[in-house]
Protein backbone atom coordinates (compact mmCIF):
# COMPACT_ATOMS: atom_id res chain seq x y z
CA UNK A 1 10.48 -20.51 -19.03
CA UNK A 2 11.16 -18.91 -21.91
CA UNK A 3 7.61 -20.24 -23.65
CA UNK A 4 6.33 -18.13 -20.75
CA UNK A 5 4.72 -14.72 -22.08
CA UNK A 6 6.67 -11.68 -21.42
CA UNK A 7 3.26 -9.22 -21.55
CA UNK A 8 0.76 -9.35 -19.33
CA UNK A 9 -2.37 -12.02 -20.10
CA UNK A 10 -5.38 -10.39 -18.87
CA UNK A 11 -7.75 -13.34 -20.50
CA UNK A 12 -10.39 -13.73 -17.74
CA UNK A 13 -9.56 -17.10 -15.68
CA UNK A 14 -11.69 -18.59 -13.43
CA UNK A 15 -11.08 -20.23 -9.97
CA UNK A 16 -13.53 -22.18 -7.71
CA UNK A 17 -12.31 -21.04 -4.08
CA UNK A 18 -13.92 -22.01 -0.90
CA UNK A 19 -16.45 -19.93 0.09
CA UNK A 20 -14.61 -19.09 3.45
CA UNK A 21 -11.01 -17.80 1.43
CA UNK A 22 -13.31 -15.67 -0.74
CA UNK A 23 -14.51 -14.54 2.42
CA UNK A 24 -11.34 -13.81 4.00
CA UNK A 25 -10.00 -12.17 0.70
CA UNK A 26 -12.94 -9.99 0.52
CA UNK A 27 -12.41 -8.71 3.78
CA UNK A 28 -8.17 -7.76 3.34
CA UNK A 29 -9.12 -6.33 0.42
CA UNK A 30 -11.81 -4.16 1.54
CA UNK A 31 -8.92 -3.37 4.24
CA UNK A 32 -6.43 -2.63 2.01
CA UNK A 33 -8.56 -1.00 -0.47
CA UNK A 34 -7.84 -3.23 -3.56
CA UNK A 35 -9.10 -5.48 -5.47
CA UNK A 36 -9.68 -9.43 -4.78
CA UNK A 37 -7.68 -9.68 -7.97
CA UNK A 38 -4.84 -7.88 -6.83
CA UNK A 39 -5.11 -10.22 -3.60
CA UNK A 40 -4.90 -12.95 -5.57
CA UNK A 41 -1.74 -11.98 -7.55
CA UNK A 42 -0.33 -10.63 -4.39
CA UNK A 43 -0.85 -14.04 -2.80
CA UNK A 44 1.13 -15.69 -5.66
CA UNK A 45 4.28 -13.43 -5.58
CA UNK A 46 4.33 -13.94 -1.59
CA UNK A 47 4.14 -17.40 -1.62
CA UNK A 48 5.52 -18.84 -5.14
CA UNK A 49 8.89 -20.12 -4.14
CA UNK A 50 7.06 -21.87 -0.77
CA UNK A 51 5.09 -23.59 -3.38
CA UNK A 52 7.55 -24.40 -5.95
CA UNK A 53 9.89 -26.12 -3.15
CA UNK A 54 7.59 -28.79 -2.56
CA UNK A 55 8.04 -31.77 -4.28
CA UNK A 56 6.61 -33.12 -7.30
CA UNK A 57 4.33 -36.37 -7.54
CA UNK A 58 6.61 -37.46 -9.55
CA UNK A 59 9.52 -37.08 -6.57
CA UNK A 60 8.05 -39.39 -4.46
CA UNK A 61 10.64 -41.97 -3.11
CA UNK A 62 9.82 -45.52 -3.06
């Protein structure tokens, strides 16, 4: 990881979500009174080690 930068990268990314998650985060963060963006990184922190403990294609047992 340590390739990884340590500051912040705030180079504008773009994602192609279905319509019904953009939905869905639109509405929390109208709740929550932040921004899809924050949502979005929120999402990742909360579920990053779910994610990283499922196996690779290349893990695949014959």
């Amino acid at each position: 990881m340590a390739d990884i930068k340590k500051k912040a990268d705030k180079r504008k990314k773009s994602f192609y979500l279905p319509a019904q998650f953009i939905e869905e985060m639109e509405v929390e963060a109208l709740r929550l009174d932040r921004s899809l963006s924050w949502i979005v990184q929120r999402a990742w922190v909360e579920g990053r080690e779910k994610i990283k403990s499922y196996p690779s294609m290349n893990d695949v047992d014959d």
